[in-house]
C-alpha atoms as a PDB file:
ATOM      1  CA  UNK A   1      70.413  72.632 -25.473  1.00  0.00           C
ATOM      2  CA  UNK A   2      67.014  72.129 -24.981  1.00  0.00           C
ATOM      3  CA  UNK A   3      64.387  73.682 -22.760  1.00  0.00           C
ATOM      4  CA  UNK A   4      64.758  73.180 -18.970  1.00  0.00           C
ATOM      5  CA  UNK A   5      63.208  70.347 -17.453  1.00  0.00           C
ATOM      6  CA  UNK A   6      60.429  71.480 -14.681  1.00  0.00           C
ATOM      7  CA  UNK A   7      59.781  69.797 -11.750  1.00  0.00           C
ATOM      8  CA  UNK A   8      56.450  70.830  -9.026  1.00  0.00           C
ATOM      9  CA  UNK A   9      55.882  69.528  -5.722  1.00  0.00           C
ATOM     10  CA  UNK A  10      53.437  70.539  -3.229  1.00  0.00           C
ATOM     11  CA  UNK A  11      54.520  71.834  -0.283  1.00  0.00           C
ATOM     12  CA  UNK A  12      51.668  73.098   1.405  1.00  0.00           C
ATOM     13  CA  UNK A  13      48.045  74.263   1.117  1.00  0.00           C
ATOM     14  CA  UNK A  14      45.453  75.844   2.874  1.00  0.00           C
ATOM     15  CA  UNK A  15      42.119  77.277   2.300  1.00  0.00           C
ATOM     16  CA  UNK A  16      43.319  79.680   0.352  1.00  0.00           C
ATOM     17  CA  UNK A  17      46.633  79.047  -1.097  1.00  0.00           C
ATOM     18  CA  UNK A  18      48.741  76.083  -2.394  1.00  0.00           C
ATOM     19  CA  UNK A  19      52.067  76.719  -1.736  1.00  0.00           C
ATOM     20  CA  UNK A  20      54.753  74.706  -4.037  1.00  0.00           C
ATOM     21  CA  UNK A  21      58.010  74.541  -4.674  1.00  0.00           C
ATOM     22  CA  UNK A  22      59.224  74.249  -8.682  1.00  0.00           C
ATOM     23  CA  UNK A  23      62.706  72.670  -9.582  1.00  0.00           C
ATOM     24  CA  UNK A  24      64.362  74.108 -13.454  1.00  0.00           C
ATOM     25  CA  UNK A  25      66.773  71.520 -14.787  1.00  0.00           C
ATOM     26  CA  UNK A  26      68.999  72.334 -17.953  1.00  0.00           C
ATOM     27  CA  UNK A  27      72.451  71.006 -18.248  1.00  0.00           C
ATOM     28  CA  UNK A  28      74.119  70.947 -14.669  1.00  0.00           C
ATOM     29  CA  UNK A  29      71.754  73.652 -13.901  1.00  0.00           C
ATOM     30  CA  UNK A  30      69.011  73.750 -11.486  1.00  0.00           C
ATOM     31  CA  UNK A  31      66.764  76.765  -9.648  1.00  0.00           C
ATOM     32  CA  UNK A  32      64.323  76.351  -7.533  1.00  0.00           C
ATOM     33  CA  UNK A  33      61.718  78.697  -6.988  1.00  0.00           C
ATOM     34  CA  UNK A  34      58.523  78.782  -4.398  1.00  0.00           C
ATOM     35  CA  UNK A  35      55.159  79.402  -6.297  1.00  0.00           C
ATOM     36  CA  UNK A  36      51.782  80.501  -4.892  1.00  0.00           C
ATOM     37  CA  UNK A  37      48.544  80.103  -6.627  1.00  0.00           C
ATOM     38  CA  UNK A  38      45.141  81.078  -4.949  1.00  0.00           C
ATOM     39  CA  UNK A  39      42.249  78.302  -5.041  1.00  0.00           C
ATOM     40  CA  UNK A  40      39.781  80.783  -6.371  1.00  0.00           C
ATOM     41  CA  UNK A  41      42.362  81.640  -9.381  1.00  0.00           C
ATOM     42  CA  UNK A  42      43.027  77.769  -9.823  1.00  0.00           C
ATOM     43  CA  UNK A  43      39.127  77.028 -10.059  1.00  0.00           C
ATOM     44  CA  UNK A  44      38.481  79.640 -12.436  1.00  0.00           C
ATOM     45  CA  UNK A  45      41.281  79.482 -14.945  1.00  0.00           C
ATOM     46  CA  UNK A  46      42.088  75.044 -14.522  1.00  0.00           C
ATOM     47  CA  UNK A  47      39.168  74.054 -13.124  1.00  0.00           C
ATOM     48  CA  UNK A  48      39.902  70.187 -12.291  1.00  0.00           C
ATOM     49  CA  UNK A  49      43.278  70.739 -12.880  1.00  0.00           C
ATOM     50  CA  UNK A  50      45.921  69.913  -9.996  1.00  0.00           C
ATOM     51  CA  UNK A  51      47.860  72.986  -8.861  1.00  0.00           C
ATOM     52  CA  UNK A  52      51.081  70.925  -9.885  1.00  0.00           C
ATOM     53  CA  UNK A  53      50.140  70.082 -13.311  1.00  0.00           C
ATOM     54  CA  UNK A  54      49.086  74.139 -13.325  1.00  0.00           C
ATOM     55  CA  UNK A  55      52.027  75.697 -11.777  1.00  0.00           C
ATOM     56  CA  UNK A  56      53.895  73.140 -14.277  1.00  0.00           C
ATOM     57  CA  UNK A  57      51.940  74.713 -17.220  1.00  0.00           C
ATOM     58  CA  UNK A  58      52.313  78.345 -16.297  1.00  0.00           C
ATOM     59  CA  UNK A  59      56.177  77.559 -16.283  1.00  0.00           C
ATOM     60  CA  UNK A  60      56.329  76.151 -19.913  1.00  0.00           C
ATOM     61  CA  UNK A  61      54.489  79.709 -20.482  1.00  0.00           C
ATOM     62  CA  UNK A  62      56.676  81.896 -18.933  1.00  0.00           C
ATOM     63  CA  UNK A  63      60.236  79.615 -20.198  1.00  0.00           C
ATOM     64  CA  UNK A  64      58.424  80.285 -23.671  1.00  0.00           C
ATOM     65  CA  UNK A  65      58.831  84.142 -23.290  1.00  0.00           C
ATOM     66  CA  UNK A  66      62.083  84.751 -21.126  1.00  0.00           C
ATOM     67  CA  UNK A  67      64.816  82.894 -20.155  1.00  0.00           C
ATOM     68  CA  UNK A  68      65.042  81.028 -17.421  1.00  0.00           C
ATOM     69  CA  UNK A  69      66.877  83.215 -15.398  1.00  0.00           C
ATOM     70  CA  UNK A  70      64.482  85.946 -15.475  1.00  0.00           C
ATOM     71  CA  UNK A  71      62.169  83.839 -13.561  1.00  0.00           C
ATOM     72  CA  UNK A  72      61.572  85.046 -10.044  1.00  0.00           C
ATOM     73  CA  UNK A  73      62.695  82.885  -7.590  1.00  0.00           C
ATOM     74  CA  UNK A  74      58.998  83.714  -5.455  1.00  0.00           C
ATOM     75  CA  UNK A  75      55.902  84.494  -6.481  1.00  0.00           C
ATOM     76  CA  UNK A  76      52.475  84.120  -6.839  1.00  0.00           C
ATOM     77  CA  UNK A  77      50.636  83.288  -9.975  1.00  0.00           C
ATOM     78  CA  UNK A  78      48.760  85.790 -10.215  1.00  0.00           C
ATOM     79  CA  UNK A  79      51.541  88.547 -10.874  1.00  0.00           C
ATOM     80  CA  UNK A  80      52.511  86.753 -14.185  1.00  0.00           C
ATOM     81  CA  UNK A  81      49.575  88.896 -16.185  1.00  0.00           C
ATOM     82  CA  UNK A  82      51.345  91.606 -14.786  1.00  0.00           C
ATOM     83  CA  UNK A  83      53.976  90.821 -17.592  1.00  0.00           C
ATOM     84  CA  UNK A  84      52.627  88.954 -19.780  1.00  0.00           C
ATOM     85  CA  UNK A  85      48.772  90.133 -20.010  1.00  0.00           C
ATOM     86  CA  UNK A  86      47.671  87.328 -22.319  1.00  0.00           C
ATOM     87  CA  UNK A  87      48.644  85.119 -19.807  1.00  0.00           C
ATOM     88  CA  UNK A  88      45.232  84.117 -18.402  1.00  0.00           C
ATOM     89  CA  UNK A  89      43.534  84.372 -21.493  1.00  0.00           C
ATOM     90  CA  UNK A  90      46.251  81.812 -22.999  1.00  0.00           C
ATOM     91  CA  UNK A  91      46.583  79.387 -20.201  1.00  0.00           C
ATOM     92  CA  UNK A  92      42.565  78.425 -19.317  1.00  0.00           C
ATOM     93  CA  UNK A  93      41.535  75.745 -19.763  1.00  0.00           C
ATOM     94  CA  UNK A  94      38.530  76.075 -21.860  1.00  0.00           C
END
């Protein structure tokens, strides 16, 4: 089988905070988890970037290191270095 397919959809945003929702599709499968990413942590790591096409990337980073169960089903972006700490330095966009 092959890696899950990931859907991202914005759900909301504010001056602060986009707030999305991301759908994991393998087999019959599907999870859906709510994602937060700050504007100021957007800007500086994907500047230009959409915060879909971001939170979409910083899935294919985390489904590269754990299983998609292990995934939390919230959080915010900015834990994932918690766990991973090359993850900033490995997703920017440079």
């Amino acid at each position: 089988m092959g890696a899950p397919t990931v859907s991202v959809r914005l759900i909301s945003d504010d001056t602060r905070v986009f707030t999305l929702e991301a759908c994991l599709r393998e087999g019959g499968e599907e999870t859906s988890h709510t994602v937060t990413v700050g504007r100021d942590l957007l800007a500086r790591l994907a500047p230009g970037e959409s915060a879909e096409g971001f939170v979409r990337r910083c899935f294919a980073f985390l489904l590269d290191r754990e299983p998609k169960e292990s995934i939390l089903r919230r959080f915010d972006v900015s834990v994932i270095g918690r766990y991973f700490p090359e993850f900033e330095e490995t997703i920017a966009v440079r």
